[in-house]
C-alpha atoms as a PDB file:
ATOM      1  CA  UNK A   1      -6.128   7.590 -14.778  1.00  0.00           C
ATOM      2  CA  UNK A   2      -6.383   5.747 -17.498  1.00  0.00           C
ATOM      3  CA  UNK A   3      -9.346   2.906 -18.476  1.00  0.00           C
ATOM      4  CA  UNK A   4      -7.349  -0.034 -17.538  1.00  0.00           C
ATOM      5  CA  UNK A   5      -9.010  -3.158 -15.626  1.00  0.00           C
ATOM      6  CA  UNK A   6      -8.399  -2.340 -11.808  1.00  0.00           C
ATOM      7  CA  UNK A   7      -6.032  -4.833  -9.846  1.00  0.00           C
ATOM      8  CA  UNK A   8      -7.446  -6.844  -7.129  1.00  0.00           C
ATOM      9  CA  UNK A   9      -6.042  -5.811  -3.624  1.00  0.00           C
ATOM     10  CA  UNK A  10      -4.888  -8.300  -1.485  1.00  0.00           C
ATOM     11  CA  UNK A  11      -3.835  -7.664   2.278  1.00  0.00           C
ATOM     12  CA  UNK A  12      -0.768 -10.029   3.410  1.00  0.00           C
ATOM     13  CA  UNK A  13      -1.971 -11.002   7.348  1.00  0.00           C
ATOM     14  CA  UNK A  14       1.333  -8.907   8.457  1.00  0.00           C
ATOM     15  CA  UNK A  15       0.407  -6.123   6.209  1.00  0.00           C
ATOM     16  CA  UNK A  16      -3.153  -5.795   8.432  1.00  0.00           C
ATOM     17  CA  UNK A  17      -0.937  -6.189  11.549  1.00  0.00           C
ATOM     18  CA  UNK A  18       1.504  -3.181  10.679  1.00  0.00           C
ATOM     19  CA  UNK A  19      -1.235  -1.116   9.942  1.00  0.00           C
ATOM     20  CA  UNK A  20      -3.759  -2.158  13.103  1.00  0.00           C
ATOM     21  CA  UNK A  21      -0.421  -1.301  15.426  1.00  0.00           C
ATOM     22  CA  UNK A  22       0.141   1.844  13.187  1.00  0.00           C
ATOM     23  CA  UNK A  23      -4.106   2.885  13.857  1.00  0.00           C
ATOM     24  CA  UNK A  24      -5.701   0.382  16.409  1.00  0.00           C
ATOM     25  CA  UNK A  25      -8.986   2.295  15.333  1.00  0.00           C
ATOM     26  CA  UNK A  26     -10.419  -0.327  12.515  1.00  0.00           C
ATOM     27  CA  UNK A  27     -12.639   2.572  10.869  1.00  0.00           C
ATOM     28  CA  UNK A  28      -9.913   5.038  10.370  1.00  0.00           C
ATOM     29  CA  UNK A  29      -7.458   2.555  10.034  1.00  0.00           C
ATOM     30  CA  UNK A  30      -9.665   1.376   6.784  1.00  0.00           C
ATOM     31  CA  UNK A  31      -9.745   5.311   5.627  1.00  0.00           C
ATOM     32  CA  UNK A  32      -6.134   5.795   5.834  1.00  0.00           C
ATOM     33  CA  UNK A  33      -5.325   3.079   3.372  1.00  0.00           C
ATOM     34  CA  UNK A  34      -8.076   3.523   1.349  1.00  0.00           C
ATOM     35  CA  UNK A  35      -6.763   6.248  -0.733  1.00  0.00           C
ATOM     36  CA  UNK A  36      -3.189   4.252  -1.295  1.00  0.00           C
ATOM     37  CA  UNK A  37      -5.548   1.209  -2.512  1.00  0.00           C
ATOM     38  CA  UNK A  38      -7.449   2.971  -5.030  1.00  0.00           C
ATOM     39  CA  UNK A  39      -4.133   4.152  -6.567  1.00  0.00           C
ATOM     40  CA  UNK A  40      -2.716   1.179  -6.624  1.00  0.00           C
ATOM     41  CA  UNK A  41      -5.378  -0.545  -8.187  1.00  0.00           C
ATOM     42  CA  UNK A  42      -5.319   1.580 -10.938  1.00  0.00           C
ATOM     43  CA  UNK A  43      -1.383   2.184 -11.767  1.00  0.00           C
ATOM     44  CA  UNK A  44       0.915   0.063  -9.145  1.00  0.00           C
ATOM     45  CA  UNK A  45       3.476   1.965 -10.829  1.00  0.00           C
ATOM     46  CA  UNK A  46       3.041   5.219  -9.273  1.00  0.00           C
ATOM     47  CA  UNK A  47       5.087   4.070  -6.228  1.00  0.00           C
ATOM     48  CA  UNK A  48       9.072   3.757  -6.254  1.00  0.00           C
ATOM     49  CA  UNK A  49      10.615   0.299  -6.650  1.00  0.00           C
ATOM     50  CA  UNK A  50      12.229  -0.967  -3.339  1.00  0.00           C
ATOM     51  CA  UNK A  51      14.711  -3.696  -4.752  1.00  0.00           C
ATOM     52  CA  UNK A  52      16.536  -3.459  -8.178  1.00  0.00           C
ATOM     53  CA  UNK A  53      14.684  -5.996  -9.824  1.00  0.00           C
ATOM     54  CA  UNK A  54      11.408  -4.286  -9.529  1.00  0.00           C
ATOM     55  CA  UNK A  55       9.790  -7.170  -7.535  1.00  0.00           C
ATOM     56  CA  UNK A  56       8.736  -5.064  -4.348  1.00  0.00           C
ATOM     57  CA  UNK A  57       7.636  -1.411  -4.680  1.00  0.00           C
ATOM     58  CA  UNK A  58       7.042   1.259  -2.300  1.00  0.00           C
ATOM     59  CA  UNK A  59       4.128   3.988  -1.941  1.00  0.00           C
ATOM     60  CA  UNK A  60       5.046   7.143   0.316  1.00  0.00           C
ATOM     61  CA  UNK A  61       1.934   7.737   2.640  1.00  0.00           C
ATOM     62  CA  UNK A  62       0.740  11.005   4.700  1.00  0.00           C
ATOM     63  CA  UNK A  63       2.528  11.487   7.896  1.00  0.00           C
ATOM     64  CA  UNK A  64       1.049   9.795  10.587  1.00  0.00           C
ATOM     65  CA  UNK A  65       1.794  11.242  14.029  1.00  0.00           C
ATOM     66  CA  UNK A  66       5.087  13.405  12.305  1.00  0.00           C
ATOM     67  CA  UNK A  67       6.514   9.655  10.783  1.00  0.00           C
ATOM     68  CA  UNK A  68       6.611   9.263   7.132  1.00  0.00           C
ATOM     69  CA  UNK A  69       5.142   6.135   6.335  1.00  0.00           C
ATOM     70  CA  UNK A  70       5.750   3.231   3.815  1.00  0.00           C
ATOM     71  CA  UNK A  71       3.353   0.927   2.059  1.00  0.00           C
ATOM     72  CA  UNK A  72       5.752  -1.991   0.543  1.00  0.00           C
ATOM     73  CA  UNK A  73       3.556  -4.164  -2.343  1.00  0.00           C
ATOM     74  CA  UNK A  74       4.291  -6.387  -5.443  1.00  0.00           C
ATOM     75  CA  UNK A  75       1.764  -6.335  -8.324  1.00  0.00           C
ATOM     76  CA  UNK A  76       0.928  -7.899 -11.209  1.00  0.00           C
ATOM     77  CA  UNK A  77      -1.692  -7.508 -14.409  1.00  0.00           C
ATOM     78  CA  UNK A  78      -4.386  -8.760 -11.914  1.00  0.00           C
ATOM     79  CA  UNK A  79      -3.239  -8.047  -8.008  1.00  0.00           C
ATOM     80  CA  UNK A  80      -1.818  -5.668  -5.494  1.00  0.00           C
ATOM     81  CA  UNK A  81      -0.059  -7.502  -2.668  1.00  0.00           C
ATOM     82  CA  UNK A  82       0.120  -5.166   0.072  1.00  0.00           C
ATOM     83  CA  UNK A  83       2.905  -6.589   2.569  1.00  0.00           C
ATOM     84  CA  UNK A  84       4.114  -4.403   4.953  1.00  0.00           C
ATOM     85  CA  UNK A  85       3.203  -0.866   6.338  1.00  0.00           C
ATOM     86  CA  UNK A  86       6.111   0.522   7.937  1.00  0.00           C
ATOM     87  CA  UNK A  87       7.179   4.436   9.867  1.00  0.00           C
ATOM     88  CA  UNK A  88      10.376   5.714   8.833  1.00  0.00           C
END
């Protein structure tokens, strides 16, 4: 990864939601998205844009219980916004 300032991650209250129905356990909950955040932080761009104007992205996750799952964000120089968690 390249030596680039990492983004601040912020968690949108329904982001936290999606993911505490997704893994009611707080500790594992916390290692599942850990991995997404670190990338993220680093190169937001590594996910797929979700809408044509680039203003929401997408990161595909590990399966969780045979569902592939979704982390939707927007980003900036200095943020992640992380606003939904979703199965598909």
């Amino acid at each position: 990864m390249a030596d680039f300032p990492l983004r601040d991650i912020i968690h949108e209250p329904d982001s936290e939601e999606m993911l505490a129905a997704l893994i009611p356990d707080l500790e594992r909950a916390d290692e599942f998205i850990a991995a997404a955040e670190e990338v993220l932080a680093h190169e937001p761009r590594d996910g797929v844009p979700a809408t044509k104007d680039g203003s929401v992205w997408y990161l595909p996750m590990s399966l969780l219980g045979g569902k592939s799952v979704a982390l939707y964000y927007t980003f900036d120089d200095h943020s992640v916004t992380l606003l939904a968690i979703v199965t598909e």
